[in-house]
Protein backbone atom coordinates (compact mmCIF):
# COMPACT_ATOMS: atom_id res chain seq x y z
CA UNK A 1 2.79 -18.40 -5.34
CA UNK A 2 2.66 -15.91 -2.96
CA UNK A 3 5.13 -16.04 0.19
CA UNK A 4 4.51 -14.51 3.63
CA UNK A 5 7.78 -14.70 5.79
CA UNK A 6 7.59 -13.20 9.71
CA UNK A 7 9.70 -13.26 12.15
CA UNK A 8 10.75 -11.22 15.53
CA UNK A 9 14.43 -12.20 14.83
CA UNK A 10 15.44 -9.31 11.85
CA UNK A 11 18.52 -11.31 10.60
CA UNK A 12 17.20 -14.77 10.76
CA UNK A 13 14.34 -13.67 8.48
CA UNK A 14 16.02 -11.24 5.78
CA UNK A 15 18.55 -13.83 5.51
CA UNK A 16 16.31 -16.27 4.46
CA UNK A 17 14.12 -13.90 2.40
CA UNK A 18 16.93 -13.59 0.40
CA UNK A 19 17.91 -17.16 0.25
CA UNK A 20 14.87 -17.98 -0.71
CA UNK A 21 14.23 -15.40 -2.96
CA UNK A 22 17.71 -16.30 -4.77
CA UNK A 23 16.90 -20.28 -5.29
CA UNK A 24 13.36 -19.61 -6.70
CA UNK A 25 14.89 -16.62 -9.14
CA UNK A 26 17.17 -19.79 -10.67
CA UNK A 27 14.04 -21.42 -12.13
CA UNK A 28 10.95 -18.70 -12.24
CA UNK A 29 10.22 -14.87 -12.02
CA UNK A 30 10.38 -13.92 -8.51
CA UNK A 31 10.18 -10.67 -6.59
CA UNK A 32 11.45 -10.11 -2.75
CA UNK A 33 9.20 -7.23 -1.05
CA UNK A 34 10.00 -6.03 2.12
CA UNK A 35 7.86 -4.29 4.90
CA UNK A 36 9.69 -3.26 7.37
CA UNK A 37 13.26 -1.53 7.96
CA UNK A 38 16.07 -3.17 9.99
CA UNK A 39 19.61 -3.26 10.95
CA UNK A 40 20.25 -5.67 7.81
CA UNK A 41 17.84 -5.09 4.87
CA UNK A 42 17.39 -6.99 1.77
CA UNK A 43 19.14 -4.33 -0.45
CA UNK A 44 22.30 -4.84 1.99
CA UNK A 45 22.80 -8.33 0.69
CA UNK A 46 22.33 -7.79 -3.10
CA UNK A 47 25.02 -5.04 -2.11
CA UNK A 48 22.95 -1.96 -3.37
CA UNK A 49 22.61 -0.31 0.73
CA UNK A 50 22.15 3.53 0.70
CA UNK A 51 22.12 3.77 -3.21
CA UNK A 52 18.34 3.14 -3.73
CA UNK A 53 16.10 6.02 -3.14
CA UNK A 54 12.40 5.12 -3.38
CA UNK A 55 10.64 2.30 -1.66
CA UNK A 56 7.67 0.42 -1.47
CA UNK A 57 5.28 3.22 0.50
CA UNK A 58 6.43 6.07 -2.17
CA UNK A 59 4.83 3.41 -4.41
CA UNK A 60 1.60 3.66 -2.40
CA UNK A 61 1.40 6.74 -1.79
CA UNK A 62 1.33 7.06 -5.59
CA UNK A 63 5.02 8.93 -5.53
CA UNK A 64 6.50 6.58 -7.87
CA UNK A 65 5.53 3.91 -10.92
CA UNK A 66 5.56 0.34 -10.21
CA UNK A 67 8.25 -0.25 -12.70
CA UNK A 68 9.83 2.49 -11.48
CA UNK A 69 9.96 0.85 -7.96
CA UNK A 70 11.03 -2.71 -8.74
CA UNK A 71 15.39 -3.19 -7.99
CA UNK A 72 16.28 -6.00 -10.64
CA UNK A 73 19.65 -7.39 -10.20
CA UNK A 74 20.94 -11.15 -11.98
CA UNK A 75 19.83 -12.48 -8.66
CA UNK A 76 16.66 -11.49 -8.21
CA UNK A 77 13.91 -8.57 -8.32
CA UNK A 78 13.32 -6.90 -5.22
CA UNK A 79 11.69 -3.68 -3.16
CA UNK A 80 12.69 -1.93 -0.23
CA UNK A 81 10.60 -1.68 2.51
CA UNK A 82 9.55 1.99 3.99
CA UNK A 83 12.67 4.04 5.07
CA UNK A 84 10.39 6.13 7.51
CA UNK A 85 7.67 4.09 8.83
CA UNK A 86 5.41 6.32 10.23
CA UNK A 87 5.06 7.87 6.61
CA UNK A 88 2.07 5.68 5.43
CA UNK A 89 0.01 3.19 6.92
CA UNK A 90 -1.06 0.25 3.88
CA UNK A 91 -3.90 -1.27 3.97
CA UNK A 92 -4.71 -5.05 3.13
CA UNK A 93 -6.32 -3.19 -0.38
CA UNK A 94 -3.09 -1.89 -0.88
CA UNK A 95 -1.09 -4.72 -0.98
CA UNK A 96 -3.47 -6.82 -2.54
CA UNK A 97 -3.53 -4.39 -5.78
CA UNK A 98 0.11 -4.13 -5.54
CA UNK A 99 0.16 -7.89 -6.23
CA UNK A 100 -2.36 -7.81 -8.73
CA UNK A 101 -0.32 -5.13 -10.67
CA UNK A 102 2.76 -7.34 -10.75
CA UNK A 103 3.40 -10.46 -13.04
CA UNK A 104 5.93 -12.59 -11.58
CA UNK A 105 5.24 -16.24 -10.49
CA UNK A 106 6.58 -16.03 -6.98
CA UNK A 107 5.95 -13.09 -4.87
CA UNK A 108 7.75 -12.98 -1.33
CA UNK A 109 7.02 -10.63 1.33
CA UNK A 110 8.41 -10.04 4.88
CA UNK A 111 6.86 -8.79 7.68
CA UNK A 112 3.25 -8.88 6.63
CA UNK A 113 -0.19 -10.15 8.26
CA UNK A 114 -0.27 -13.72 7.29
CA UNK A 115 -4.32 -13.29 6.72
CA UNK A 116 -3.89 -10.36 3.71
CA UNK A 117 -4.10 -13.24 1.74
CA UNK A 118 -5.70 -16.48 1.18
CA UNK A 119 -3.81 -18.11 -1.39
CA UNK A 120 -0.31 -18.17 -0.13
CA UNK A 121 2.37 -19.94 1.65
CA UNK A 122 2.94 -17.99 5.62
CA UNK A 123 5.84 -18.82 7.49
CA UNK A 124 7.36 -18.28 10.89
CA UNK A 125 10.87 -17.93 12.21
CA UNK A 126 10.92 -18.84 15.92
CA UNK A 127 13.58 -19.06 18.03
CA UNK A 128 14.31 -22.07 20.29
CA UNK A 129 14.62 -20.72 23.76
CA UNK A 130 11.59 -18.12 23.16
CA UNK A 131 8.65 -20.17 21.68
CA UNK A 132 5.18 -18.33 21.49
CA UNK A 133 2.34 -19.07 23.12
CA UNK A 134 0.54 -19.23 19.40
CA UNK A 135 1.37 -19.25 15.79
CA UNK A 136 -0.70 -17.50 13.09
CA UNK A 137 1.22 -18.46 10.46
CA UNK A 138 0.36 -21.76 8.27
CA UNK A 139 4.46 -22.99 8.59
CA UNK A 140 6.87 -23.10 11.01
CA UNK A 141 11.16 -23.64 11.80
CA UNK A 142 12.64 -22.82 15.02
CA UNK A 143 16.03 -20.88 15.47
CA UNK A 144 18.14 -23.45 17.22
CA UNK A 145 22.56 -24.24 17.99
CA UNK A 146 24.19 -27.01 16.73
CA UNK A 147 23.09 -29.15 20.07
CA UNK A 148 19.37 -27.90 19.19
CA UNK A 149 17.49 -31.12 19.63
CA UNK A 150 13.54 -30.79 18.92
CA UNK A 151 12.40 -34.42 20.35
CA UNK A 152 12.73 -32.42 24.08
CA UNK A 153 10.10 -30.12 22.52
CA UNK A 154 7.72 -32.49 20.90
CA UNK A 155 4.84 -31.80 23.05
CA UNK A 156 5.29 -28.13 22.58
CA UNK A 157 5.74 -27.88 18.41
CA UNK A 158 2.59 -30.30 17.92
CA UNK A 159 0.62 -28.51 20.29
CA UNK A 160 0.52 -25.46 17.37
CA UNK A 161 -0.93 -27.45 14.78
CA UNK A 162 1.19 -26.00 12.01
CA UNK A 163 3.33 -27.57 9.79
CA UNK A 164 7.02 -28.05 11.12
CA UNK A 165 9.44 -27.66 8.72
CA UNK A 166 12.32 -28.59 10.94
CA UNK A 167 15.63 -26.26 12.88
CA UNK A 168 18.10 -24.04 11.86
CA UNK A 169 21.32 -25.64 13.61
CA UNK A 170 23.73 -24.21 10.81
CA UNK A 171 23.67 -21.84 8.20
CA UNK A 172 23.70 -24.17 5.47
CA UNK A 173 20.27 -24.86 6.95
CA UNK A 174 18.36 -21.95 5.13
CA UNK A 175 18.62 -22.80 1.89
CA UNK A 176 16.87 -26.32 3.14
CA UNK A 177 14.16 -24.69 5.05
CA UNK A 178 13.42 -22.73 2.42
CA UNK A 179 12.86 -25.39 -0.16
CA UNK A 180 11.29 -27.37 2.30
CA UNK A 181 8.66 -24.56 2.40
CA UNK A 182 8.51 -24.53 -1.15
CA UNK A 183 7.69 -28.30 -1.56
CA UNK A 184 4.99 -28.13 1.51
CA UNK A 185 6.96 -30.71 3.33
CA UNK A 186 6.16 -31.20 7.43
CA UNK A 187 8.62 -33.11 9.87
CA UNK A 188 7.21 -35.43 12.26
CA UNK A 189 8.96 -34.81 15.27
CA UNK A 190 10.52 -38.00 16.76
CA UNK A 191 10.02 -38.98 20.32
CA UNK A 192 12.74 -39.89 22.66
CA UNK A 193 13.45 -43.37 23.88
CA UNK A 194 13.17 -45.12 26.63
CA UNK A 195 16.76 -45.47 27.16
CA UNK A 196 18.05 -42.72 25.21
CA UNK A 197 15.55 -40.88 28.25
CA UNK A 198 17.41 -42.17 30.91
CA UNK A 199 20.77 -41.38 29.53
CA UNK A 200 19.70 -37.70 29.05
CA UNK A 201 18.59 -37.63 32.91
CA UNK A 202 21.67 -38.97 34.27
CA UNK A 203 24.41 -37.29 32.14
């Protein structure tokens, strides 16, 4: 299966790249490939940060064998994304050969163009107080606190049409989320009641 994760937040999304890069590793062959630089980069948490010298657009620009490319720790395989962007520019070819070329059951990607592929699973990270007007992506979670309460956004996460996988109101959340993506699951988002309504308006 083949794993599209965006986001706009950085953290929210390497950190569950990597959690759910970790939890699939524990039953199948899985690879983490990342697209994109950022203040906290999948190498950082496998604790291999500034020791890794090629990354995935040497590999495209033909500077480097696949093998060659792939980090593989006890935890999981991975790739770095680019660590000067404006060195190449992939193309949807690219990345589909680059998945043709590798055999591992799950594939994971961050920061990609949900459309690159049609067989896969595309996810976005949204956060609570910032919703888009649109989602591309075929699932969904929003960034919320611990008070995050999603029946006072009903309206707004069914009006997407995407599959709602549910909040992120604590960290042990991620490791949820991500196996709810895995299993396909969708949350039905309960409504508020009557009284439950009033008690809302008047505390």
């Amino acid at each position: 299966m083949i794993y599209i994760i965006n986001s706009d937040n950085d953290r929210a999304r390497v950190k569950f790249v990597v959690t759910l890069a970790k939890d699939l590793a524990k039953a199948s062959k899985t690879i983490l490939i990342s697209n994109k630089r950022n203040d906290e980069n999948i190498e950082d948490y496998f604790g291999m940060d500034e020791i890794i010298a090629y990354d995935l657009y040497d590999y495209f620009m033909g500077r480097i064998d696949l093998e060659d490319l792939i980090v593989k720790t006890e935890e999981a395989h991975f790739i770095i994304g680019p660590l000067l962007d404006d060195k190449f520019s992939p193309s949807e070819e690219d990345f589909n050969k680059l998945v043709a070329d590798l055999s591992y059951e799950n594939i994971i990607i961050e920061s990609l163009e949900p459309n690159y592929f049609k067989e896969k699973k595309s996810l976005r990270i949204v956060e609570g107080d910032s919703m888009p007007a649109d989602i591309k992506e075929e699932y969904f979670y929003i960034l919320g606190d611990p008070d995050f309460d999603d029946r006072r956004m009903k309206e707004k996460i069914e009006s997407y049409g995407k599959k709602y996988l549910g909040a992120y109101k604590a960290p042990g959340d991620t490791i949820e989320l991500a196996r709810s993506l895995v299993r396909g699951d969708a949350k039905t988002v309960a409504k508020i009641g009557f009284f439950e309504k009033l008690k809302m308006k008047f505390s």
